[in-house]
N, C-alpha and C. Protein backbone atom coordinates (compact mmCIF):
# COMPACT_ATOMS: atom_id res chain seq x y z
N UNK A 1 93.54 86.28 125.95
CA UNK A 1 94.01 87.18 124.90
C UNK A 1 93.76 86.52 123.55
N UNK A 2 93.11 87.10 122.66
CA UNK A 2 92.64 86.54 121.14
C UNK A 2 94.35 86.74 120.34
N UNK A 3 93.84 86.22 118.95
CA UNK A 3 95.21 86.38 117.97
C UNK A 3 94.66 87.81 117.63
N UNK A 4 95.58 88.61 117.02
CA UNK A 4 95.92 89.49 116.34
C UNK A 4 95.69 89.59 114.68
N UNK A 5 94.88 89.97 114.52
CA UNK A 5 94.57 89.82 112.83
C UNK A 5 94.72 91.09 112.03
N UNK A 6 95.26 90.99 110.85
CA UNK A 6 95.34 92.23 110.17
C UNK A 6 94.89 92.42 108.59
N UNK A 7 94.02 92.76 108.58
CA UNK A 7 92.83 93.10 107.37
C UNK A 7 93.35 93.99 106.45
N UNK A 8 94.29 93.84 105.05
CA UNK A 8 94.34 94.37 104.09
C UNK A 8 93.20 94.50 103.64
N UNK A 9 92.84 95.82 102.52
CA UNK A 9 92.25 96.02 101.64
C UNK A 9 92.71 96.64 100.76
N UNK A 10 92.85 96.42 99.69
CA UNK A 10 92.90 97.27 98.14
C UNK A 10 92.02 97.06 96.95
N UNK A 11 91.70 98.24 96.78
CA UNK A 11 90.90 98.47 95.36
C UNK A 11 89.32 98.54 95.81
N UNK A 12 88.89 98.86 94.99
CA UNK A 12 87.20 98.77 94.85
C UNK A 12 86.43 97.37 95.68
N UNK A 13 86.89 96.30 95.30
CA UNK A 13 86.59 95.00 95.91
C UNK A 13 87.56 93.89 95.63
N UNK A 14 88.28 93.89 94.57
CA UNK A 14 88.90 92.61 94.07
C UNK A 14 90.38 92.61 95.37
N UNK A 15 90.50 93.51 96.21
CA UNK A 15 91.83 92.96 97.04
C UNK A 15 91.57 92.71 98.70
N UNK A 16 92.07 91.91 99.41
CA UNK A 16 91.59 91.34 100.58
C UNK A 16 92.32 90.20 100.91
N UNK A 17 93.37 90.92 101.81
CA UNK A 17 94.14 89.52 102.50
C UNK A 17 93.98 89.52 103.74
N UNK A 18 93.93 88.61 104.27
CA UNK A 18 93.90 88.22 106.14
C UNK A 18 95.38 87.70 106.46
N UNK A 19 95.93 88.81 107.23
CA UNK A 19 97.56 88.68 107.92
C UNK A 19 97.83 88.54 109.07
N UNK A 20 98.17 86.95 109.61
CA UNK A 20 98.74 87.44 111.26
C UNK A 20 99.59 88.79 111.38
N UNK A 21 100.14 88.56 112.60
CA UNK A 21 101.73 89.64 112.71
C UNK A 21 102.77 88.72 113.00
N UNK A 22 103.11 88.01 112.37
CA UNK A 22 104.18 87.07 112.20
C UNK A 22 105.33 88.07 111.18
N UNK A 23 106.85 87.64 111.00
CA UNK A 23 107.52 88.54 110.21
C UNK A 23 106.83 88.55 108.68
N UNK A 24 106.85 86.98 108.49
CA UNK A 24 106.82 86.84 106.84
C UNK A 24 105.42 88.02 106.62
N UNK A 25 104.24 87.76 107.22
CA UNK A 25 103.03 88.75 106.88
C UNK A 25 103.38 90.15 106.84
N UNK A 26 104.36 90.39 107.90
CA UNK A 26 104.93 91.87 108.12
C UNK A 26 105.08 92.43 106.73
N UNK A 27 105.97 91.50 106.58
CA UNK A 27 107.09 91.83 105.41
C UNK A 27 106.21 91.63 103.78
N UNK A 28 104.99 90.74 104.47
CA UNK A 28 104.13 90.59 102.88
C UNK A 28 103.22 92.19 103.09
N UNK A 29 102.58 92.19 103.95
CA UNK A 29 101.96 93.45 103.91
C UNK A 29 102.88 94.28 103.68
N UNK A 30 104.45 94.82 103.91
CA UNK A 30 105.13 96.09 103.49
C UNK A 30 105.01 96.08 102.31
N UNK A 31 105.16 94.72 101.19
CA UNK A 31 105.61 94.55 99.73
C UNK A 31 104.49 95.09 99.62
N UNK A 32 103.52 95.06 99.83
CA UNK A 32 101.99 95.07 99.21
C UNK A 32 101.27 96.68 99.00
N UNK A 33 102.11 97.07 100.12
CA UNK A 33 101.98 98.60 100.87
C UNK A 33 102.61 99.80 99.61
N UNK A 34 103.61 98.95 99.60
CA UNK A 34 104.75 99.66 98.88
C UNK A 34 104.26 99.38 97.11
N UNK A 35 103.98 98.45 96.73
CA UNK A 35 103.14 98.15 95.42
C UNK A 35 101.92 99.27 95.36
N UNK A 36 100.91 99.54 96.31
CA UNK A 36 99.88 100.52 96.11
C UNK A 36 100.69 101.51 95.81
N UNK A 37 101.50 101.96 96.83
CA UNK A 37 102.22 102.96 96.98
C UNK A 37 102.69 104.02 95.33
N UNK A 38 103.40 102.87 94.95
CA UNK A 38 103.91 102.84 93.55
C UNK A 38 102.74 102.65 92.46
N UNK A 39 101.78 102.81 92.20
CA UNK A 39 100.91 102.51 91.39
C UNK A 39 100.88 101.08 91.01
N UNK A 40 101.50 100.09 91.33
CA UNK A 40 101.26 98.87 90.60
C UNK A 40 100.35 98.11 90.92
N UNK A 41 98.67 98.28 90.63
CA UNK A 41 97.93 97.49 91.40
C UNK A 41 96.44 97.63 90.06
N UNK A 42 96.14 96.66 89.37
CA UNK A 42 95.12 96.79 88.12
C UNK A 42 93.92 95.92 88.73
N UNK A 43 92.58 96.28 88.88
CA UNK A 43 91.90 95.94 89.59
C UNK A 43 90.96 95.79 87.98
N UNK A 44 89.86 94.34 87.76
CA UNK A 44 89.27 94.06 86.76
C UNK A 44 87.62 94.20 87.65
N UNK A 45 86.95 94.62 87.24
CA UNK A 45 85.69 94.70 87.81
C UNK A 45 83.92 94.20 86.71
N UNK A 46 83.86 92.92 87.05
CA UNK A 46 82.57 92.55 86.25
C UNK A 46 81.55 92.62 87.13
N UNK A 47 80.08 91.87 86.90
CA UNK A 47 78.86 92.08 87.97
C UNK A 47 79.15 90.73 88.49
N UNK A 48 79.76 91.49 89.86
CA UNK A 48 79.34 89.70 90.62
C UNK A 48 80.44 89.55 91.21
N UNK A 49 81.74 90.17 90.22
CA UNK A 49 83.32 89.57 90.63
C UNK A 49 84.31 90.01 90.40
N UNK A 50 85.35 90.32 90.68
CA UNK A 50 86.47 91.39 90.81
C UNK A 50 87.81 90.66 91.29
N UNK A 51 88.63 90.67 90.28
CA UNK A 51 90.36 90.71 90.38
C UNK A 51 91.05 91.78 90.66
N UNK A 52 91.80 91.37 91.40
CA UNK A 52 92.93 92.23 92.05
C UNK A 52 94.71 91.64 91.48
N UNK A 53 95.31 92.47 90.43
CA UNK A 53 96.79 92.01 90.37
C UNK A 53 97.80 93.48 91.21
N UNK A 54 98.27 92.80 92.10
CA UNK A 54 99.72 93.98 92.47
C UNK A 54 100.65 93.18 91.97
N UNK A 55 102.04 94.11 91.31
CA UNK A 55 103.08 93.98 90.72
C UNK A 55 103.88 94.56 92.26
N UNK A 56 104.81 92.93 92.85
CA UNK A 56 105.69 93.63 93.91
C UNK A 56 107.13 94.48 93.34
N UNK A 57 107.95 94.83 93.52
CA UNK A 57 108.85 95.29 93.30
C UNK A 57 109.85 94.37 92.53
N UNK A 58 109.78 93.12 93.18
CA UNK A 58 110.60 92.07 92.76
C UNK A 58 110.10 91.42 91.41
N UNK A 59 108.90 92.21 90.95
CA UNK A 59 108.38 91.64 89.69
C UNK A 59 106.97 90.36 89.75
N UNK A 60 107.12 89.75 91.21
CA UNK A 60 106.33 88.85 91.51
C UNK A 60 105.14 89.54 91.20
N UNK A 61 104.18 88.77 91.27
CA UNK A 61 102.23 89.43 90.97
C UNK A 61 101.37 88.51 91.98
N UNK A 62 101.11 89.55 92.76
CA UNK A 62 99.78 88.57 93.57
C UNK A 62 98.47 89.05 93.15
N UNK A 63 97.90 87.96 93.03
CA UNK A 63 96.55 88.21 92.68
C UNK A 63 95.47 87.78 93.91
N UNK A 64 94.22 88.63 93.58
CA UNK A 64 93.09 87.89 94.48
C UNK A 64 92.30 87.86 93.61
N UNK A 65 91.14 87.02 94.12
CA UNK A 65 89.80 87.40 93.53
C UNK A 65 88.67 87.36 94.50
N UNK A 66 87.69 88.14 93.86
CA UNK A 66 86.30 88.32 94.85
C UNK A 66 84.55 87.55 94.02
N UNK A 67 83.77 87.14 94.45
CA UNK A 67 82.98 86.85 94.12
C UNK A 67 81.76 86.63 95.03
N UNK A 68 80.48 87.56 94.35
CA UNK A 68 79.30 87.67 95.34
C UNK A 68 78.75 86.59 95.01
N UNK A 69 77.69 86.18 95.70
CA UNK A 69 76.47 85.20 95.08
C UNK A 69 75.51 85.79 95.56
N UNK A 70 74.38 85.06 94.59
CA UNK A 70 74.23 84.27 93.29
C UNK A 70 74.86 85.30 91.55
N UNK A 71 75.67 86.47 91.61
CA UNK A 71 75.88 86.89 90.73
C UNK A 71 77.31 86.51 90.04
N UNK A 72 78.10 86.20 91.24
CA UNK A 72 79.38 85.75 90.85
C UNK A 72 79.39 83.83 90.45
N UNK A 73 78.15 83.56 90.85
CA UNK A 73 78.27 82.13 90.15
C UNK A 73 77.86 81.76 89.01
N UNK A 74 76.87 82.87 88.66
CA UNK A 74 76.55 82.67 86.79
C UNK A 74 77.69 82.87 86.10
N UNK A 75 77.61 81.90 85.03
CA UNK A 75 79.14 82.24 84.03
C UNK A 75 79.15 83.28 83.47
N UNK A 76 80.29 84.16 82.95
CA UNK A 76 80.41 84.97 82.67
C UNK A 76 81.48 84.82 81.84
N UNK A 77 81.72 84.11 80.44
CA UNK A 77 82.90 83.90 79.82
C UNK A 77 83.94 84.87 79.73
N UNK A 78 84.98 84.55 79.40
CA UNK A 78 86.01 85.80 79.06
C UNK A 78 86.04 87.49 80.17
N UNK A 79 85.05 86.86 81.48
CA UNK A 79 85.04 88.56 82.19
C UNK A 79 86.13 89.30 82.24
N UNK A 80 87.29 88.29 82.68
CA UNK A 80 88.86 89.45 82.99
C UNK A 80 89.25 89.64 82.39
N UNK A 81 88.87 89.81 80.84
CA UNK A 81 89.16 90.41 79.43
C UNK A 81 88.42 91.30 79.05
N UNK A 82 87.02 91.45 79.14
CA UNK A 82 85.94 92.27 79.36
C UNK A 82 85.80 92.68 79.98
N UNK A 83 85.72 93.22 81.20
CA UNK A 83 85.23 93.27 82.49
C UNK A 83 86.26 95.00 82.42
N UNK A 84 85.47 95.98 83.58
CA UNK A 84 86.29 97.56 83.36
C UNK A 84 87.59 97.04 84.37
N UNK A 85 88.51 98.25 83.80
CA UNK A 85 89.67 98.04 83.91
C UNK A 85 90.33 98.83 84.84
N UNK A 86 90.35 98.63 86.17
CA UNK A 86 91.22 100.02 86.99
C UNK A 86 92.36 100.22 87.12
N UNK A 87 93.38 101.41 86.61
CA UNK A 87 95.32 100.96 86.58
C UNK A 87 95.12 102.02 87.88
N UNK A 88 95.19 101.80 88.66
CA UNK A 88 95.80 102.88 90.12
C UNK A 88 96.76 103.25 90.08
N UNK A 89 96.57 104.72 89.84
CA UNK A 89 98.04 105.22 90.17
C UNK A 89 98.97 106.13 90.96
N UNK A 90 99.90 106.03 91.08
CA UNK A 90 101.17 106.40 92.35
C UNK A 90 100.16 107.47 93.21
N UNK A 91 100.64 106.87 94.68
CA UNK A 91 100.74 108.02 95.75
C UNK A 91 101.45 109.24 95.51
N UNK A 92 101.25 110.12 95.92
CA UNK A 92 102.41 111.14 96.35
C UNK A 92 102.68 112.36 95.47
């Protein structure tokens, strides 16, 4: 019998977590669930590379980031200031 893996995704590219099924993951994927849910999730998108911030409920912010190569390794000063801006908003 293999482990059990559970593949978040959010946004265009900048979100991507890998979750056992352990509680704490449970309970990180609900926060995370519930953050899309609610609109709190601003996704930054440059050529090459992409941030992901969710705002949990509790105010905490997880971030990811993504990066292709060879486009995400050329510098790109100041991108997550520049870079387009996605605010996602609420389900429902």
């Amino acid at each position: 019998m293999g482990t059990t893996q559970i593949i978040l995704g959010v946004g265009q590219r900048g979100g991507r977590w890998e979750l056992g099924t352990d509680e704490a993951d449970l309970k990180f994927l609900e926060s995370i669930v519930d953050a899309v849910l609610d609109g709190a999730v601003v996704e930054t998108l440059a050529p090459g590379r992409a941030r992901l911030v969710v705002t949990l409920a509790d105010g905490k912010r997880e971030r990811t980031r993504w990066a292709e190569a060879p486009r995400g390794c050329l510098p790109l000063p100041g991108w997550a200031f520049w870079g387009r801006r996605i605010r996602y908003g609420p389900y429902g």
